[in-house]
N, C-alpha and C. Protein backbone atom coordinates (compact mmCIF):
# COMPACT_ATOMS: atom_id res chain seq x y z
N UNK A 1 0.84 -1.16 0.00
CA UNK A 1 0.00 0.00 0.00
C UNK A 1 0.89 1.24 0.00
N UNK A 2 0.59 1.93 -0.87
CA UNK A 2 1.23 3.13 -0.68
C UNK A 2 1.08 4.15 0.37
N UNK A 3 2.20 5.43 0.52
CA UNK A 3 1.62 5.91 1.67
C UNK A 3 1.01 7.15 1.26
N UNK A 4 0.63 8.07 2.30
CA UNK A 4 -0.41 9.23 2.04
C UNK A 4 0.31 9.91 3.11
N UNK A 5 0.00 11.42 2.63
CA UNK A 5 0.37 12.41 3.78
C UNK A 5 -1.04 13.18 4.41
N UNK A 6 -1.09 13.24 5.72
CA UNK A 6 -2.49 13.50 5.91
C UNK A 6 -2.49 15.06 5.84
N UNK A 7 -2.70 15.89 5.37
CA UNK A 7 -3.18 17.35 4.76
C UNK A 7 -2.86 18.20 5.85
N UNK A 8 -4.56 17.87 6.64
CA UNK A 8 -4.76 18.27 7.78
C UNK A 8 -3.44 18.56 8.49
N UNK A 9 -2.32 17.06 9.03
CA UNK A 9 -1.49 17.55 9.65
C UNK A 9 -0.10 17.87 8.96
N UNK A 10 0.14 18.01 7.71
CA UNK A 10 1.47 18.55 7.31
C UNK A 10 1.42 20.04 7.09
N UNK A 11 2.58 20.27 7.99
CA UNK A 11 3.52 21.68 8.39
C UNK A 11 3.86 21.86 6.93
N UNK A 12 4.06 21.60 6.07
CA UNK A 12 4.55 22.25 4.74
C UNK A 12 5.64 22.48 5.16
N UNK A 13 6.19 21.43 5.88
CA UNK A 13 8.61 21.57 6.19
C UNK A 13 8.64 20.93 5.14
N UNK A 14 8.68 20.46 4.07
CA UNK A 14 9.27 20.24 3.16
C UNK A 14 10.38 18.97 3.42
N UNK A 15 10.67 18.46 4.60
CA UNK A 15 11.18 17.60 5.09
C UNK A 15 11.44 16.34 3.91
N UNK A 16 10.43 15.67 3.44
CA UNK A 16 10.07 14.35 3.29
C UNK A 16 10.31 14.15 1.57
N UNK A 17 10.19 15.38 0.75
CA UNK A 17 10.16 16.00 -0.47
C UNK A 17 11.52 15.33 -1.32
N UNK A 18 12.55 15.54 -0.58
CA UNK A 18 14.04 15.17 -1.10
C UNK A 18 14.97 13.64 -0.86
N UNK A 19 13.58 13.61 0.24
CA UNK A 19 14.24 12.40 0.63
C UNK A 19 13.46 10.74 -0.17
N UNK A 20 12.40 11.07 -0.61
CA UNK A 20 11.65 9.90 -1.22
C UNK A 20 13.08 9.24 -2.50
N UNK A 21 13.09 8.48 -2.90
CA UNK A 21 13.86 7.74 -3.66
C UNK A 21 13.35 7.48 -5.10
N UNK A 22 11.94 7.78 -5.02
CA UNK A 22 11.11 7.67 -6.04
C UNK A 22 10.13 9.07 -6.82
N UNK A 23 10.60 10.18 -6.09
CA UNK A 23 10.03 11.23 -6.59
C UNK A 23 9.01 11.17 -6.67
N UNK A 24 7.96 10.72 -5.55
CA UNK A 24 7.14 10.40 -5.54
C UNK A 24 6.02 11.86 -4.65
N UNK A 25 6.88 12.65 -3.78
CA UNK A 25 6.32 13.36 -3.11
C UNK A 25 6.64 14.82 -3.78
N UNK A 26 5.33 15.57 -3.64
CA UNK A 26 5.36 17.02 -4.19
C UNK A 26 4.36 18.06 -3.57
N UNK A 27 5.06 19.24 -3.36
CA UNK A 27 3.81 20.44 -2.53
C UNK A 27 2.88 20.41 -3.38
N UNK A 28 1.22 20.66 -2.88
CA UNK A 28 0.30 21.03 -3.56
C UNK A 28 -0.28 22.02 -2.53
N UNK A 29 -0.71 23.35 -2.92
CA UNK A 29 -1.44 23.88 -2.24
C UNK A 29 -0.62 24.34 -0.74
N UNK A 30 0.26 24.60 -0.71
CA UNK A 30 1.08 24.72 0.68
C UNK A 30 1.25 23.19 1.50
N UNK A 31 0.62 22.17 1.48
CA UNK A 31 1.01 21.01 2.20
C UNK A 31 1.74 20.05 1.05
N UNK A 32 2.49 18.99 1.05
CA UNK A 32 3.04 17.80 0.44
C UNK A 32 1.84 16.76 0.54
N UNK A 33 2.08 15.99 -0.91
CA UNK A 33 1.14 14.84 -1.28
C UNK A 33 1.81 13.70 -2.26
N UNK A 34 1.38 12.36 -1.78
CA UNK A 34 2.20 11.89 -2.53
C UNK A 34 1.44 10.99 -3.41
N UNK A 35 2.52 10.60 -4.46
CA UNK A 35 1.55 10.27 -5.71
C UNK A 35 1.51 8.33 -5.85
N UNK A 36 0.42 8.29 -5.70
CA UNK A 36 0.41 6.82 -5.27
C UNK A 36 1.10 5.48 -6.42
N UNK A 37 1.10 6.41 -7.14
CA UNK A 37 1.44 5.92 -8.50
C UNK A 37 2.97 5.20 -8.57
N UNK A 38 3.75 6.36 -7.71
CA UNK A 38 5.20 6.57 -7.84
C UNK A 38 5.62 5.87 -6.23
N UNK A 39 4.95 5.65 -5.17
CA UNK A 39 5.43 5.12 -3.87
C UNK A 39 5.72 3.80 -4.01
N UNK A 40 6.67 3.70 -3.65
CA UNK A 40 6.93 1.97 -3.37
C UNK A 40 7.46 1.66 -1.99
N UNK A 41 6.90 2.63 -1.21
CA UNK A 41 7.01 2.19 0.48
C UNK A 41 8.43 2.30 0.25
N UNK A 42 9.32 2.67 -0.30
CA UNK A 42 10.81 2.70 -0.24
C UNK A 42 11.36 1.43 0.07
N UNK A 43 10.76 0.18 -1.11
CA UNK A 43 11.10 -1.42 -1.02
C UNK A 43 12.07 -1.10 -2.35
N UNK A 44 13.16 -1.45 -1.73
CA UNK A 44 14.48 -1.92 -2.28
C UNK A 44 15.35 -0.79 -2.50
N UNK A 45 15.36 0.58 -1.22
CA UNK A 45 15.65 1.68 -1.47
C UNK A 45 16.26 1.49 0.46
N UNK A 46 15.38 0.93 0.98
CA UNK A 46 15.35 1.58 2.30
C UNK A 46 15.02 0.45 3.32
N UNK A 47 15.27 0.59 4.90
CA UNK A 47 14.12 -0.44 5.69
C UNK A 47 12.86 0.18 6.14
N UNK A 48 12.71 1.48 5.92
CA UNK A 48 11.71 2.51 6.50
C UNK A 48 11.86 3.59 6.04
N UNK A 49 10.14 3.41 5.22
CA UNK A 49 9.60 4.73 4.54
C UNK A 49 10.21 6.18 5.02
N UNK A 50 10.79 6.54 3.81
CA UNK A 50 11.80 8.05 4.10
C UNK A 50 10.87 9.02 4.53
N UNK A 51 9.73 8.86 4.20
CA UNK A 51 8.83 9.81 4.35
C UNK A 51 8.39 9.95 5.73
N UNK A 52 8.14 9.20 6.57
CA UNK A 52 8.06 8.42 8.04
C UNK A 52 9.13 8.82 8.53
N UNK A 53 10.12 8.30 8.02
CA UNK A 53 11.39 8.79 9.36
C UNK A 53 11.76 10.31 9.13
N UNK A 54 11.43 11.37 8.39
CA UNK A 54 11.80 12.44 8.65
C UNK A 54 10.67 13.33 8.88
N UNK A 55 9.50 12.76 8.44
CA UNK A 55 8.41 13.52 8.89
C UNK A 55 8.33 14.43 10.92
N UNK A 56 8.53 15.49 11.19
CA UNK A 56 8.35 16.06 12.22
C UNK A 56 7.34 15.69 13.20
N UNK A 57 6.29 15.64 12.37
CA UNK A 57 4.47 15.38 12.96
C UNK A 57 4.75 13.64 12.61
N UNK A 58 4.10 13.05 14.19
CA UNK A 58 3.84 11.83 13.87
C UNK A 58 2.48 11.51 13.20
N UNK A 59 2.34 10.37 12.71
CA UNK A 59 1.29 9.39 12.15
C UNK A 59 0.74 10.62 10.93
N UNK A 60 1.76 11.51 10.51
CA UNK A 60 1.04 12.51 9.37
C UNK A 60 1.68 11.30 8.04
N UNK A 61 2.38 10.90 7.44
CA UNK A 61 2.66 9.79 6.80
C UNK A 61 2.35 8.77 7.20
N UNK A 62 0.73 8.26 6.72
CA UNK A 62 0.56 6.63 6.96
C UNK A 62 0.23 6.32 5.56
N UNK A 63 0.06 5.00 5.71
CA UNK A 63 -0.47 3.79 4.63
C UNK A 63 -2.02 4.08 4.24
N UNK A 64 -2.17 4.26 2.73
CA UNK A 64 -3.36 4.36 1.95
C UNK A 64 -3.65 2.90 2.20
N UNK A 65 -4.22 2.61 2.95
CA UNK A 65 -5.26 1.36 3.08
C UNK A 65 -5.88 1.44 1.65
N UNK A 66 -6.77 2.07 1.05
CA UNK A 66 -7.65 2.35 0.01
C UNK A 66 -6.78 1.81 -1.24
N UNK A 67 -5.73 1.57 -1.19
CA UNK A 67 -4.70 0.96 -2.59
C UNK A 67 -4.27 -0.02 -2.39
N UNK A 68 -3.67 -0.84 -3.53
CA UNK A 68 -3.34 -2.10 -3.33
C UNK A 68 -1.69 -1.65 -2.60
N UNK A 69 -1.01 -2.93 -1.88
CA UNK A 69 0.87 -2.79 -1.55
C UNK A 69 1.52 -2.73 -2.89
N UNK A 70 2.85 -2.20 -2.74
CA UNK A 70 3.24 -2.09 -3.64
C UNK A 70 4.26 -3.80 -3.92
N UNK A 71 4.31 -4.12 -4.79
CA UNK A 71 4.90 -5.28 -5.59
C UNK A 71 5.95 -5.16 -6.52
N UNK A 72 7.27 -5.63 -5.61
CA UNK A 72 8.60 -5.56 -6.54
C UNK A 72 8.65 -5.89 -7.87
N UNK A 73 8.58 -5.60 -8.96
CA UNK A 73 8.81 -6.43 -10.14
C UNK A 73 10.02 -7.81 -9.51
N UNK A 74 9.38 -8.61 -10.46
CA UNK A 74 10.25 -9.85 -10.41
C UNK A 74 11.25 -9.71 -11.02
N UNK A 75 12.46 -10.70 -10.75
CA UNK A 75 13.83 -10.33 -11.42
C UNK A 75 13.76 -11.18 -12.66
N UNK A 76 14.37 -11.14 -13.51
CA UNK A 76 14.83 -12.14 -14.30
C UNK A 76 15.21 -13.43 -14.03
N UNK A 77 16.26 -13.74 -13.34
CA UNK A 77 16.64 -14.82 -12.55
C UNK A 77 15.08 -15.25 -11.35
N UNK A 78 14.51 -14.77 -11.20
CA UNK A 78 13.88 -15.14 -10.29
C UNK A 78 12.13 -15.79 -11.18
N UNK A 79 12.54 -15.35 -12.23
CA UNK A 79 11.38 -16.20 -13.39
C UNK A 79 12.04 -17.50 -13.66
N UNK A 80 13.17 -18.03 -13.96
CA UNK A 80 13.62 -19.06 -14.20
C UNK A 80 13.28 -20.44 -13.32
């Protein structure tokens, strides 16, 4: 599942913006939002969502329940 930034509580620090691996996060409107499209929970980048560990405000970066998890592509070797 990808994650979400909750509106309501992001400070607009810009914190979380530089640190995604996937360019996945961008200001809209004075708060950050991220694009569900582009999150991959930071699997095969990280052990914990960049967005989470630098976020200031807790539980303002959680998990879009509402989307499917995100799913590594398979390797080559790992089709064989």
């Amino acid at each position: 599942m990808p994650f979400k930034i909750i509106a309501s509580q992001c400070t607009g620090c810009s914190a979380c913006e530089p640190e995604c691996p996937n360019v996945a996060i961008a200001e809209k409107a004075g708060t950050f939002v991220i694009d569900p499209k582009k999150c991959t929970e930071c699997i095969g980048h990280f052990d914990e969502p960049q967005c989470v560990a630098v976020c200031p405000v807790d539980n303002t970066c959680v998990i879009d329940t509402s989307l499917a998890r995100y799913r590594e592509p398979a390797r080559a070797e790992d089709r064989t």
